[in-house]
Protein backbone atom coordinates (compact mmCIF):
# COMPACT_ATOMS: atom_id res chain seq x y z
CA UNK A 1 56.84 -20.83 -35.84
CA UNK A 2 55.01 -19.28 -38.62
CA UNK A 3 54.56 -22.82 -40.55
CA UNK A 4 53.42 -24.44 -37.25
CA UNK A 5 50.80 -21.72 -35.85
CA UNK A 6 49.44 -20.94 -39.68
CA UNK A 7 50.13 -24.27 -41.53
CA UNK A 8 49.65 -26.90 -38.65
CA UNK A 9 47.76 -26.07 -36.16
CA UNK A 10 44.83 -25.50 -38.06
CA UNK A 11 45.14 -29.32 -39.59
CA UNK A 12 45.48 -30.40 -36.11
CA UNK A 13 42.66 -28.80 -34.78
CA UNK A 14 40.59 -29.66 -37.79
CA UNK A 15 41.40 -33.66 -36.98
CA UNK A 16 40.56 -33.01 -33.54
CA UNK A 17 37.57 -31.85 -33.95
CA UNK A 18 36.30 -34.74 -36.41
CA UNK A 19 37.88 -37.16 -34.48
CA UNK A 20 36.34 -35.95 -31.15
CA UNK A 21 32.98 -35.90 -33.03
CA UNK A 22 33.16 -39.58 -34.08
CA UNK A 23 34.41 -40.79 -30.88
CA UNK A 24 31.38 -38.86 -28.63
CA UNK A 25 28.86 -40.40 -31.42
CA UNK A 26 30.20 -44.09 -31.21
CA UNK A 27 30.90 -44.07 -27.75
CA UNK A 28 29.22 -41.53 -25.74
CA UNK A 29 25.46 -40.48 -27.44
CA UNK A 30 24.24 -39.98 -23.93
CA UNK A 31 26.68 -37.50 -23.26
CA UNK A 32 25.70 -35.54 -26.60
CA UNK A 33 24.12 -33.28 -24.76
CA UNK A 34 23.91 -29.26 -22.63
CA UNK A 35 23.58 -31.22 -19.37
CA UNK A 36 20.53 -28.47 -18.91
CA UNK A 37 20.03 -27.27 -15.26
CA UNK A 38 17.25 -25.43 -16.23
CA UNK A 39 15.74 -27.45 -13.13
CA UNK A 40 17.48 -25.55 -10.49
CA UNK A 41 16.81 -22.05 -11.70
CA UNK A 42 15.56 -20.79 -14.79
CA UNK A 43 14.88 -16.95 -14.04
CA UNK A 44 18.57 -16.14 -15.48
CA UNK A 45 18.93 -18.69 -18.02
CA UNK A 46 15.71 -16.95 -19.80
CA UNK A 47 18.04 -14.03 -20.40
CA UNK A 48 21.52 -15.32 -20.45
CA UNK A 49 21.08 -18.53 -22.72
CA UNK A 50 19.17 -16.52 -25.49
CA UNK A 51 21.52 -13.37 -25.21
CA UNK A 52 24.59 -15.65 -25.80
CA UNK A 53 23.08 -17.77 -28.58
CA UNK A 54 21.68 -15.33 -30.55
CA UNK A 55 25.27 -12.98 -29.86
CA UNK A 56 27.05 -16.12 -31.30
CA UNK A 57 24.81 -16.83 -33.75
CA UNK A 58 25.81 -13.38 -35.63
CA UNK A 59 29.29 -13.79 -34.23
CA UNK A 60 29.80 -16.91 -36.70
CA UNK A 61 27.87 -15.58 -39.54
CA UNK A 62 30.14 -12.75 -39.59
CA UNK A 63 33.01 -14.83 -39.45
CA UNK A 64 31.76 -16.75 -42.59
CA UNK A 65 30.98 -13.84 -44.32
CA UNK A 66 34.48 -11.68 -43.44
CA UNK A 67 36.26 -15.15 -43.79
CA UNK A 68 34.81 -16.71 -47.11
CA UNK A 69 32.72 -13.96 -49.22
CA UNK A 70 35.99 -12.41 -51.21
CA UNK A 71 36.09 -8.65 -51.44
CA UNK A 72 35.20 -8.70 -55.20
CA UNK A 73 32.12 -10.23 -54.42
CA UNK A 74 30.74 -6.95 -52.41
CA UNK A 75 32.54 -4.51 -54.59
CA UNK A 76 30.65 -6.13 -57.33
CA UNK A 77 27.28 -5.38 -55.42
CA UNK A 78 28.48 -1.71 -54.46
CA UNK A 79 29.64 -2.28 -51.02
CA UNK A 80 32.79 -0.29 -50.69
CA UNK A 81 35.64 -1.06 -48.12
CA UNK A 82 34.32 2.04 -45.88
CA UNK A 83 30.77 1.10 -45.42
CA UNK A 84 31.60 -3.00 -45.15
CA UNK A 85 33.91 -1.74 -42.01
CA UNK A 86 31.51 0.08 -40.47
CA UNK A 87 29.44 -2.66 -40.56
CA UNK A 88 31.53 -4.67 -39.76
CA UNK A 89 32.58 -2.94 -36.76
CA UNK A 90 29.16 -1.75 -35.24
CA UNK A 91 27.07 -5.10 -36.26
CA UNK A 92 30.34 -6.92 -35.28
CA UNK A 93 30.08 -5.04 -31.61
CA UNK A 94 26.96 -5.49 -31.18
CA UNK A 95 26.75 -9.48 -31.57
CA UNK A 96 30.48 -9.66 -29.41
CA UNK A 97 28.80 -7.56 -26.53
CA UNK A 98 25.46 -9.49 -26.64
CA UNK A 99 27.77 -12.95 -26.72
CA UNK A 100 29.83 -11.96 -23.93
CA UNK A 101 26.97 -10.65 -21.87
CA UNK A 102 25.35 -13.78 -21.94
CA UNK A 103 28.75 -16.03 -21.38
CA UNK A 104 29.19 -13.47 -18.37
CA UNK A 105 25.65 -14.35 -17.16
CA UNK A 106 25.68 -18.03 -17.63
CA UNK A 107 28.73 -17.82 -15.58
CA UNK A 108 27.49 -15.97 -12.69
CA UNK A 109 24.65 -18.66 -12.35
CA UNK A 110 26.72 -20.96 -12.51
CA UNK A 111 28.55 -19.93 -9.61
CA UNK A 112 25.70 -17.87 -7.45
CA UNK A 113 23.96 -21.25 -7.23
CA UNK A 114 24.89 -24.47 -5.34
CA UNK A 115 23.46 -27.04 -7.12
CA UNK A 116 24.63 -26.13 -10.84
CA UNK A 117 28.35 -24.72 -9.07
CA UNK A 118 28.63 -28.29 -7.69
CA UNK A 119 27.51 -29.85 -11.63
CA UNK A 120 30.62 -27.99 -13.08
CA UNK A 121 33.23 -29.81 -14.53
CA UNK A 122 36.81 -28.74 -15.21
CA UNK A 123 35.38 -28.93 -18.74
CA UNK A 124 32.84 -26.39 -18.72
CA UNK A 125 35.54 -23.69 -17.03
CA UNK A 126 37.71 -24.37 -19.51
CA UNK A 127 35.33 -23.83 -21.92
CA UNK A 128 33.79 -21.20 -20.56
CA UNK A 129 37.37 -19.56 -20.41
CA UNK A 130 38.51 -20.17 -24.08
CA UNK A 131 35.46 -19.23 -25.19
CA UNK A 132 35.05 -15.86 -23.76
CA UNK A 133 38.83 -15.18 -24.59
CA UNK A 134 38.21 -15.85 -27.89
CA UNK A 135 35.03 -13.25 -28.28
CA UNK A 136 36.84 -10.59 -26.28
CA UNK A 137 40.38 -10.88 -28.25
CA UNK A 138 38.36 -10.46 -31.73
CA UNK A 139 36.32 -7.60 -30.16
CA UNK A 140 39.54 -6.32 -28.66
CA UNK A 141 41.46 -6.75 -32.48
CA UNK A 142 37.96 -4.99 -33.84
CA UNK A 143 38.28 -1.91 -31.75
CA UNK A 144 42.17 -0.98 -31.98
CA UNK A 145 42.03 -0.86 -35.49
CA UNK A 146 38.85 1.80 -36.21
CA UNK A 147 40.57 4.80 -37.70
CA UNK A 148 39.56 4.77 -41.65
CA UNK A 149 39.05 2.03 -42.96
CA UNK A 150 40.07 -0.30 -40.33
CA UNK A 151 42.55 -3.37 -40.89
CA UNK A 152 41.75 -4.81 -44.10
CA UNK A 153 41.34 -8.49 -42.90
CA UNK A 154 39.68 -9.57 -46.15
CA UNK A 155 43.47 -9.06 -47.86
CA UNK A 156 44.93 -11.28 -45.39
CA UNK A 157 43.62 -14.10 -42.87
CA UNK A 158 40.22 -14.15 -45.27
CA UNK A 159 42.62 -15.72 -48.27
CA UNK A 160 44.54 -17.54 -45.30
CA UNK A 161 42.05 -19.33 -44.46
CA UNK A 162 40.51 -20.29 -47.76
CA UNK A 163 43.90 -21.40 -48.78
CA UNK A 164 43.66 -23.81 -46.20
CA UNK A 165 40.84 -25.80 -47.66
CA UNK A 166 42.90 -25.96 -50.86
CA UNK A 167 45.69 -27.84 -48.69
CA UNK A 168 47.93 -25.11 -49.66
CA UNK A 169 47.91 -22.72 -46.56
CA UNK A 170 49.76 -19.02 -47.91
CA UNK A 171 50.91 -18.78 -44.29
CA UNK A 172 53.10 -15.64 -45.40
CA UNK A 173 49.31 -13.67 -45.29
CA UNK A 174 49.30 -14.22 -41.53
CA UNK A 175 53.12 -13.16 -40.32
CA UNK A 176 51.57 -9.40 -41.50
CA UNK A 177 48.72 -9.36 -39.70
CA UNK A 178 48.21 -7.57 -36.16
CA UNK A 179 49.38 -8.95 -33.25
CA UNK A 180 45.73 -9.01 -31.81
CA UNK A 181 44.25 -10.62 -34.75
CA UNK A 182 46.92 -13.32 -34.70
CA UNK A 183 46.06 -14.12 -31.19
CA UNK A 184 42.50 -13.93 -32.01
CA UNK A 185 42.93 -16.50 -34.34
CA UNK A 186 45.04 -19.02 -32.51
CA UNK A 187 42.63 -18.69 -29.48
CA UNK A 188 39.63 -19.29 -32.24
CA UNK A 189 41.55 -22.34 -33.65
CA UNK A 190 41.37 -23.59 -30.19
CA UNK A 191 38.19 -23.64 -29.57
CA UNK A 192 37.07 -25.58 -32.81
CA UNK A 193 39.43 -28.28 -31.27
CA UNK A 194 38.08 -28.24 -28.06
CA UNK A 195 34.09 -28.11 -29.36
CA UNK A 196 33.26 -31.79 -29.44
CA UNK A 197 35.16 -32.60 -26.13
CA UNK A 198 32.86 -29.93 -24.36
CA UNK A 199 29.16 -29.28 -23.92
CA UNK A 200 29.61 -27.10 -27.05
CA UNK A 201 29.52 -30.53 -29.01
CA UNK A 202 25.60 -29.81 -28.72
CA UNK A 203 25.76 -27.55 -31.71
CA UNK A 204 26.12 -30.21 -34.21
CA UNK A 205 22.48 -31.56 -32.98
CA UNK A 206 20.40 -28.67 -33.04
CA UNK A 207 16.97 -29.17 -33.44
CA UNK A 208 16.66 -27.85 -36.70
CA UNK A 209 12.88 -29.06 -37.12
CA UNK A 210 12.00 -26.37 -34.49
CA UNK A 211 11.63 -24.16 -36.71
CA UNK A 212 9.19 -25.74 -38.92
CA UNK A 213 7.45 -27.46 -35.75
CA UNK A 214 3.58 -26.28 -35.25
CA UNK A 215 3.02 -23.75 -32.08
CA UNK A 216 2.57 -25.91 -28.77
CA UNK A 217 -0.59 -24.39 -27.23
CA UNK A 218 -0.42 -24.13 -23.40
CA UNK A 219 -3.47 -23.72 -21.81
CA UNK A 220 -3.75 -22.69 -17.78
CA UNK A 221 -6.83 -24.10 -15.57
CA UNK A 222 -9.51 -22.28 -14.64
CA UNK A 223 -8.55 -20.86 -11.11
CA UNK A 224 -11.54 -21.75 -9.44
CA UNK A 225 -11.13 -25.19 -10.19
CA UNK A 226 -7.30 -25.54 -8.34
CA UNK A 227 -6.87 -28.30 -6.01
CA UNK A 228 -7.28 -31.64 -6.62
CA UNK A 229 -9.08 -32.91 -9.55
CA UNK A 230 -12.45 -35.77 -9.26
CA UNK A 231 -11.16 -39.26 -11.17
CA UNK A 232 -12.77 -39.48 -14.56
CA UNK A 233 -12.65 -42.76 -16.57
CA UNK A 234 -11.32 -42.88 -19.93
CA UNK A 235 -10.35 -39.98 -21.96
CA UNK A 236 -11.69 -35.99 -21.04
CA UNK A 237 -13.55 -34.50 -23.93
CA UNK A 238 -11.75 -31.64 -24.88
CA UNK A 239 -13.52 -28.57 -26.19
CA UNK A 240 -13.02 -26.94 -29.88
C-alpha cells in the first residue's frame, strides 16, 4: 500500500493530468473555459470569486515554498524552524480560511439561484467537493499539530515529493508522517488529476497579459442626457 499511494499514484495522477490537458486542447478548446454565469448574478461572485482566488493563490505558493525550498535554504537566510512555523501556520490559516470562504460562497450561489443550480454539472460538485476537502484536510493537518514547533513537514513529504521528480520516490518519508497529512496529500494528488477534466482546467490559460494591460477607462453619461440618443452620421468626436 505504501508503494502504491506514495510511488504510484502520484505517476498516475501526473499522466492524467497531461493527458487530460492534451486531449481538452485537441479536442475540446471551446470547452477551455469557467463557463462564467456572471450573467445571472454578479453581486456574490464580486466577493466569492476574488476571496477564493486570491485564498488559493497563497494556498499554492505555500505549497511550493514548504514543498520545494529545502530547509537549508532558510536556515541559511536566518529563518529558524520556530518562526518558519509560525508562519507557516498563521499565513497558512489565513489563505485556507479566505479559500474556503470563497469555495463556501461560490457554492451557495450556486445553489440559491435557479438558473446557475440548473448549469451545474456532476463535474463541478465533484469538484467543488474534492476541492474543498482538500483545503480543509491541510488546514485540519495544520492545526492538530501547533504545539512547538509543529510537524516538521520539510523532513518528510517536502524530500518526498522532490524525490519524485528524480523518478526515485523515498516513499519510506511518507509511512511516518501523520495520519492527517497523509490524507491531505492523497486528497491533493487527486485533485491535480482531476484539474483538466473540470472547469479548474482554466488555470492553465490565465490571462497573464492582464497585468501588463493599460487601465480600461469607463466613462458614465451625463444624466440629463438618458433616454434615447439623436442618430449622428459617422464617427462622434470625442473630447481630450
Amino acid at each position: 500500500m505504501t508503494t502504491l499511494l506514495w510511488g504510484v499514484l502520484p505517476y498516475v495522477a501526473f499522466a492524467l493530468l497531461v493527458a487530460g490537458l492534451v486531449w481538452r486542447y485537441r479536442y475540446d478548446k471551446f470547452g477551455w473555459t469557467t463557463r462564467s454565469s456572471q450573467l445571472y448574478e454578479s453581486k456574490l461572485l464580486n466577493i466569492a470569486s476574488p476571496a477564493f482566488h486570491y485564498g488559493i493563490l497563497f494556498v499554492l505558493a505555500g505549497h511550493l515554498a514548504g514543498l520545494f525550498v529545502p530547509k537549508s535554504w532558510t536556515d541559511s537566510i536566518g529563518v529558524g524552524e520556530h518562526t518558519y512555523h509560525l508562519f507557516s501556520l498563521y499565513g497558512g490559516t489565513v489563505a485556507g480560511v479566505l479559500a474556503v470562504a470563497g469555495v463556501l460562497l461560490l457554492v451557495y450561489r450556486r445553489r440559491t439561484h435557479a438558473p446557475i443550480f440548473r448549469a451545474t454539472t456532476v463535474n463541478d460538485k465533484l469538484m467543488y467537493a474534492v476541492l474543498l476537502a482538500a483545503i480543509a484536510m491541510g488546514m485540519a493537518a495544520k492545526l492538530a499539530h501547533t504545539s512547538g514547533d509543529g510537524y516538521n513537514y520539510r523532513a518528510s513529504i517536502a524530500p518526498w515529493a522532490r524525490s519524485l521528480f528524480t523518478l526515485q520516490p523515498k516513499t519510506d518519508l511518507m509511512a511516518g508522517a501523520p495520519v492527517l497529512y497523509r490524507v491531505h496529500a492523497v486528497i491533493g494528488t487527486a485533485l491535480i488529476a482531476l484539474v483538466p477534466y473540470t472547469r479548474l482546467v482554466h488555470m492553465f490559460s490565465a490571462p497573464v497579459q492582464y497585468l501588463f494591460r493599460p487601465y480600461v477607462v469607463y466613462r458614465s453619461r451625463d444624466p440629463r442626457q438618458l433616454g434615447p440618443r439623436p442618430e449622428r452620421r459617422g464617427w462622434e468626436k470625442t473630447g481630450a
